[in-house]
Protein backbone atom coordinates (compact mmCIF):
# COMPACT_ATOMS: atom_id res chain seq x y z
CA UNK A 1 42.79 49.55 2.53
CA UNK A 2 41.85 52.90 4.22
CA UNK A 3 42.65 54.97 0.68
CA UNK A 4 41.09 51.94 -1.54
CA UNK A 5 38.08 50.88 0.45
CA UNK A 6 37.67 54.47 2.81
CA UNK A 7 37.17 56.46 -0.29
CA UNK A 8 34.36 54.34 -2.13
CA UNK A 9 32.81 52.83 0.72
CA UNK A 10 29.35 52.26 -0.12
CA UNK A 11 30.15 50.66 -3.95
CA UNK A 12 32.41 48.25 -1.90
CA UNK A 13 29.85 47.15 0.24
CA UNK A 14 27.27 46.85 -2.40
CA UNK A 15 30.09 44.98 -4.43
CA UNK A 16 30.87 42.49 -1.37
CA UNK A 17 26.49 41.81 -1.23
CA UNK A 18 26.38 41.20 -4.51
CA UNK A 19 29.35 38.46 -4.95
CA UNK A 20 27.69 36.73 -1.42
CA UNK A 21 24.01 37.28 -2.70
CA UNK A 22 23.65 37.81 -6.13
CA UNK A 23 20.54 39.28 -7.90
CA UNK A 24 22.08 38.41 -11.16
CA UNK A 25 23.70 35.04 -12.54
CA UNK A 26 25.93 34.19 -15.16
CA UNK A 27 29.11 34.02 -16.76
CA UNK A 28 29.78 37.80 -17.14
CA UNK A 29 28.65 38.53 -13.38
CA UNK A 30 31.26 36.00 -12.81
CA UNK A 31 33.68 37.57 -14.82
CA UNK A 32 32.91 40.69 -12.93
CA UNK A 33 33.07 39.03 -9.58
CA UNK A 34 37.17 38.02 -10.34
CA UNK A 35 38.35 40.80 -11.66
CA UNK A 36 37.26 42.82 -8.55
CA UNK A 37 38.72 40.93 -5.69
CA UNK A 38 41.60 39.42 -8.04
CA UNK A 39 42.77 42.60 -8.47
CA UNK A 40 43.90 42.78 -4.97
CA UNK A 41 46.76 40.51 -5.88
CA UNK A 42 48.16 42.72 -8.87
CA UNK A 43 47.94 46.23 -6.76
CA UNK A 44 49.29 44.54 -4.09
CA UNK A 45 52.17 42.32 -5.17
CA UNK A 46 54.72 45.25 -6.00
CA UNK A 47 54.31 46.27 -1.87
CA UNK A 48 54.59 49.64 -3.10
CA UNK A 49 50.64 50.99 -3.04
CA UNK A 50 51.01 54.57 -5.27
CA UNK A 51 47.40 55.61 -5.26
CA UNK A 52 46.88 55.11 -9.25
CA UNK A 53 47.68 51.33 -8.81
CA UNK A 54 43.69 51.55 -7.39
CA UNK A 55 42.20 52.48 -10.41
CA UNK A 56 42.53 49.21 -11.59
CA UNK A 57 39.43 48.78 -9.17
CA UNK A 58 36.88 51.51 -10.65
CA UNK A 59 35.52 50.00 -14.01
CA UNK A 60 35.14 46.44 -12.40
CA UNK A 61 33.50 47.60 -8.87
CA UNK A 62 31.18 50.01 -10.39
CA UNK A 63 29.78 47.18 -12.35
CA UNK A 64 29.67 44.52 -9.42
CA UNK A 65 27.84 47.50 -6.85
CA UNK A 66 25.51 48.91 -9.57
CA UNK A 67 22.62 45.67 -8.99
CA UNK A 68 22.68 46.78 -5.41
CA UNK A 69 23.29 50.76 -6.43
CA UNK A 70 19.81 50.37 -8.51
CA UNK A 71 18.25 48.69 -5.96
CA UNK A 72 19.59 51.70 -3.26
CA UNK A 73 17.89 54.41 -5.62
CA UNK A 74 14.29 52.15 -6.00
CA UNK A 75 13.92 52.16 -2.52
CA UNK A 76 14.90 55.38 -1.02
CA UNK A 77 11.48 56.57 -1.49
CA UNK A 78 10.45 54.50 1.45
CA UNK A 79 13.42 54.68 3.80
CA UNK A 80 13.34 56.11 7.19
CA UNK A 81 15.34 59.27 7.46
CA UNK A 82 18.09 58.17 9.00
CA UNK A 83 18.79 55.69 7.12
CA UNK A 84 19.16 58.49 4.26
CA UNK A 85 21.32 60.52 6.33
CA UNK A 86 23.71 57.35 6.83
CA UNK A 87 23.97 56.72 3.57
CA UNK A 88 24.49 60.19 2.37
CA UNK A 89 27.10 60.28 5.33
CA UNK A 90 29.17 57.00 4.27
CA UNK A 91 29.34 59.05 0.64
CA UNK A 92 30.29 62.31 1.23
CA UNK A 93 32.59 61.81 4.49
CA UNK A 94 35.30 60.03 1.95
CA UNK A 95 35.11 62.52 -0.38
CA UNK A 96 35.26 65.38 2.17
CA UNK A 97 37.91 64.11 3.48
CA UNK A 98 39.98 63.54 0.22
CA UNK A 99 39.17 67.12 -0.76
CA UNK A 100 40.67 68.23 3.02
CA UNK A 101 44.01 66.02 2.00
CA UNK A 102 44.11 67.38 -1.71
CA UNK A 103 44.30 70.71 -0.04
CA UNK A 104 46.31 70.53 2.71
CA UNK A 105 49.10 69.02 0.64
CA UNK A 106 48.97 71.80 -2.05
CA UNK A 107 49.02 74.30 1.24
CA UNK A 108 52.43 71.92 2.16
CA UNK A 109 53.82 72.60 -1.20
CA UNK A 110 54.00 68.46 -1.65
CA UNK A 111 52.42 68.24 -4.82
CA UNK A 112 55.26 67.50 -7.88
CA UNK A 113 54.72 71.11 -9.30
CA UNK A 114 55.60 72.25 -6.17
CA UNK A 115 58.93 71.26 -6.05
CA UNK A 116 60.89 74.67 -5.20
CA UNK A 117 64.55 73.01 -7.23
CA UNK A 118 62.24 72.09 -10.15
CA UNK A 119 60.10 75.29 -10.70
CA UNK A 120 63.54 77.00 -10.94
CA UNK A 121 65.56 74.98 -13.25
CA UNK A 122 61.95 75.13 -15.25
CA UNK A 123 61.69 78.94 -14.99
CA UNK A 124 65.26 79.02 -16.15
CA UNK A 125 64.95 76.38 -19.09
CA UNK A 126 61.57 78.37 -19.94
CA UNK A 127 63.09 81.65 -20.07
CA UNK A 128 66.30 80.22 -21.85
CA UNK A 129 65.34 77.84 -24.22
CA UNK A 130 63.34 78.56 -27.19
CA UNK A 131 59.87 76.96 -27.26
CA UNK A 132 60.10 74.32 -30.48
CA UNK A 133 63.98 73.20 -27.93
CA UNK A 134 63.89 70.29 -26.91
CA UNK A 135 65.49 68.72 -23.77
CA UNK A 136 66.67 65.51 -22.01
CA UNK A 137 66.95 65.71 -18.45
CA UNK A 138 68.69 63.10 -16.78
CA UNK A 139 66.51 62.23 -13.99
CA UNK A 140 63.16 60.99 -12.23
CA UNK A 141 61.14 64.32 -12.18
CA UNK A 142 59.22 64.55 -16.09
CA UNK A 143 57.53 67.81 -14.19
CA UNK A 144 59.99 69.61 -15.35
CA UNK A 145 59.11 68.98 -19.11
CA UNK A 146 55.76 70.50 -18.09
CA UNK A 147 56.59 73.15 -15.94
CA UNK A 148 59.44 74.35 -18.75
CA UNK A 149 56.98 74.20 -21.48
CA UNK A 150 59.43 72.13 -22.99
CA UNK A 151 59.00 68.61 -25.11
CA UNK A 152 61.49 65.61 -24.11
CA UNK A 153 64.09 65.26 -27.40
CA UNK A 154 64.38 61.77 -26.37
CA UNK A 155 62.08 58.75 -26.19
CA UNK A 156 62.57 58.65 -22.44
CA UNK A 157 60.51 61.54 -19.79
CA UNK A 158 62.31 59.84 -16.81
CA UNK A 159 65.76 58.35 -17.08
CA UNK A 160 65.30 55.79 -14.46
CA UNK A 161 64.62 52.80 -16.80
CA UNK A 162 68.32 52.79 -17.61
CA UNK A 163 69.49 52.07 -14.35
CA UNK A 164 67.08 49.42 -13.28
CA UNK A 165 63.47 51.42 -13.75
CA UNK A 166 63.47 51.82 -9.50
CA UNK A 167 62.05 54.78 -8.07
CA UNK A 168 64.77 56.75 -6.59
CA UNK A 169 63.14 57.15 -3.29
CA UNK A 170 62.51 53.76 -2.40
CA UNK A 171 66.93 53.30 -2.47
CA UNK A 172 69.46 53.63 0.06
CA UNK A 173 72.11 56.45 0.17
CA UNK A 174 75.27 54.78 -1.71
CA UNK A 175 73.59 52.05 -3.80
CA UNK A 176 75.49 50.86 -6.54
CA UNK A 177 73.33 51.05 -9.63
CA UNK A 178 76.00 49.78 -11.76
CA UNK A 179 74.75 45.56 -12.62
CA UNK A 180 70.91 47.34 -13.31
CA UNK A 181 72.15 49.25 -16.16
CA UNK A 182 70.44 48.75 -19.24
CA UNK A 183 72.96 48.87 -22.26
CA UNK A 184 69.75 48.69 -24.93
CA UNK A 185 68.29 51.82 -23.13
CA UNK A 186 71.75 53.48 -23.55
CA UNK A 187 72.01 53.38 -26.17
CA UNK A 188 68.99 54.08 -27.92
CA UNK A 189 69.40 57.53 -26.14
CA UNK A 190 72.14 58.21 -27.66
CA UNK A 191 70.55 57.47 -30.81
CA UNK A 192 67.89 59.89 -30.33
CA UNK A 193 70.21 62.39 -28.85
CA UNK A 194 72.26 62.43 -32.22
CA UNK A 195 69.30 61.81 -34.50
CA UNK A 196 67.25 65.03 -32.90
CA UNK A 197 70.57 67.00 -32.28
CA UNK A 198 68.86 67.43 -28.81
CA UNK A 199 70.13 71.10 -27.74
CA UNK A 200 69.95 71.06 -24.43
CA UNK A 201 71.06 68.29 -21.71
CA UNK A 202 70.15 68.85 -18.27
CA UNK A 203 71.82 66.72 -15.26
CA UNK A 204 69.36 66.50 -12.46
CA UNK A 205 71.47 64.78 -9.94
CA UNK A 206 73.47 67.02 -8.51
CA UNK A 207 70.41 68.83 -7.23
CA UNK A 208 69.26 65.96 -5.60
CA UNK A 209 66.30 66.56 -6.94
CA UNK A 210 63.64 63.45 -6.14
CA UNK A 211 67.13 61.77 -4.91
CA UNK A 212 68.29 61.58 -7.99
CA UNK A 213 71.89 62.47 -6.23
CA UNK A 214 71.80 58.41 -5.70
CA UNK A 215 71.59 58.13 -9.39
CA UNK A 216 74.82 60.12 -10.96
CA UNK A 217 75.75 60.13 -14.48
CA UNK A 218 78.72 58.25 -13.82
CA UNK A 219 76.75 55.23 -13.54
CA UNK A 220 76.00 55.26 -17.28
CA UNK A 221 79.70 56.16 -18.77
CA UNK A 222 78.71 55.86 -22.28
CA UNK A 223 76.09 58.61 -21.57
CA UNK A 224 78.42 60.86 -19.83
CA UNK A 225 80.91 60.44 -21.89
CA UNK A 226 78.40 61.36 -25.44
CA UNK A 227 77.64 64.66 -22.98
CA UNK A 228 81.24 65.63 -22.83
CA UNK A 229 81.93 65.29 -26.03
CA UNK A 230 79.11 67.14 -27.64
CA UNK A 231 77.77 69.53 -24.85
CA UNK A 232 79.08 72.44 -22.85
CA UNK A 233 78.05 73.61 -19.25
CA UNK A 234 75.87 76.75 -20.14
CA UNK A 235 74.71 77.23 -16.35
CA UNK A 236 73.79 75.65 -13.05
CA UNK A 237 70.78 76.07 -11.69
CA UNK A 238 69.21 75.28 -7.96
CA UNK A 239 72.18 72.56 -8.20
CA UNK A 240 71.09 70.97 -12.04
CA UNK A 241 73.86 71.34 -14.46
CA UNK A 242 72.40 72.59 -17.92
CA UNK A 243 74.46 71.80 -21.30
CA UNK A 244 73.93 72.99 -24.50
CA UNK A 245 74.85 71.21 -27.36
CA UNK A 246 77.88 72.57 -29.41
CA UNK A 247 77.41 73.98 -33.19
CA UNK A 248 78.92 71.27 -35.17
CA UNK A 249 79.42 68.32 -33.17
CA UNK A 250 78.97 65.22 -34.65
CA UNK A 251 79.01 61.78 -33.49
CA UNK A 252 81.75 59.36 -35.00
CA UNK A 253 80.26 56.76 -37.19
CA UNK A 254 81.26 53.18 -36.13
């Protein structure tokens, strides 16, 4: 509520006036009206609360608070001045104090980019890899894509769909990944793996890298064992474990 409501104060209270006292009528305000405060229930229900999830709110609010944000701008004229200065306050103070977060985090080093393990395997990859390469990283960090100026050779940018599509934060040290494994997902990596003759294989989890040290490659033998049989560990690298595929190497036809 404090990141959702805080940041966009005044269009939520011009929202909540208009669905109590309406200035317009009709199906479409109506429409309107639902998808605002019914999308509570879909950012809400995965308990989870990443800030994106609250985007859902922008197109539908701004609709619902613009009666009341028209009305705002036809009457300034004749408002007392500090009335102004409240209102100016209530939309500037959020966005001050977004700006103070936004920069204080990149001063922490907390932004994805940021990751010290990542820029290195990245510088590595960058300065190691040819640009048209192309990688799969087994992991939970597509950063590394970007920061390596490198495309994914695979259909997937994070690898976590194939053991139950969880964030690997939000798991407990020792948590058996095993019954979320999704076979389909498997295997159409190894499809693309042998149809793009993907050069290079990078193993995230021994870095721990975004906990992905919860996730090894073990859980997904097929995968590990399509690594050993057509890769070979070129380097390791702030704890990842880089392959490269070996000239030649085909994959056995069933």
């Amino acid at each position: 509520i404090p990141l959702c409501v805080g940041s966009a104060i005044v269009p939520w209270v011009l929202a909540m006036r208009e669905t109590f006292r309406p200035t317009v009528r009709g199906p479409a305000r109506t429409g309107v009206v639902l998808s605002v405060w019914l999308s509570w229930i879909a950012v809400g229900m995965g308990g989870r609360f990443y800030e994106h999830y609250f985007l859902q709110f922008v197109a539908p609010l701004a609709l619902l608070a613009s009666p009341g944000a028209a009305e705002l701008v036809k009457s300034w004229p004749g408002w007392s001045r500090s009335r102004r200065r409240m209102v100016v306050l209530a939309c500037a103070l959020p966005a001050l104090i977004l700006f103070a977060f936004s920069f204080a985090r990149g001063l922490a080093g907390a932004y994805p980019e940021q990751e010290p393990r990542a820029r290195e395997l990245a510088s590595w990859l960058r300065a190691n890899t040819a640009p048209e390469e192309r990688l799969f990283i087994w992991g939970h960090y597509s950063p590394i894509y970007y920061l390596s100026g490198r495309l994914p050779g695979t259909r997937y940018v994070t690898t976590s769909v194939h053991v139950g599509n969880f964030d690997p934060g939000h798991l407990a040290d020792g948590v058996d990944l095993t019954p979320f494994r999704s076979d389909r997902d498997v295997a159409l990596t190894v499809r693309d793996l042998e149809a793009n003759r993907v050069p290079v294989f990078v193993d995230t989890a021994p870095s721990g890298i975004h906990h992905w040290d919860r996730v090894p490659l073990s859980t997904v033998p097929a995968l590990e064992r399509f690594l050993h049989e057509h890769y070979a560990l070129v380097a390791e690298v702030a704890g990842s474990r880089i392959y490269r595929r070996r000239q030649g190497v085909t994959a056995a036809q069933p």
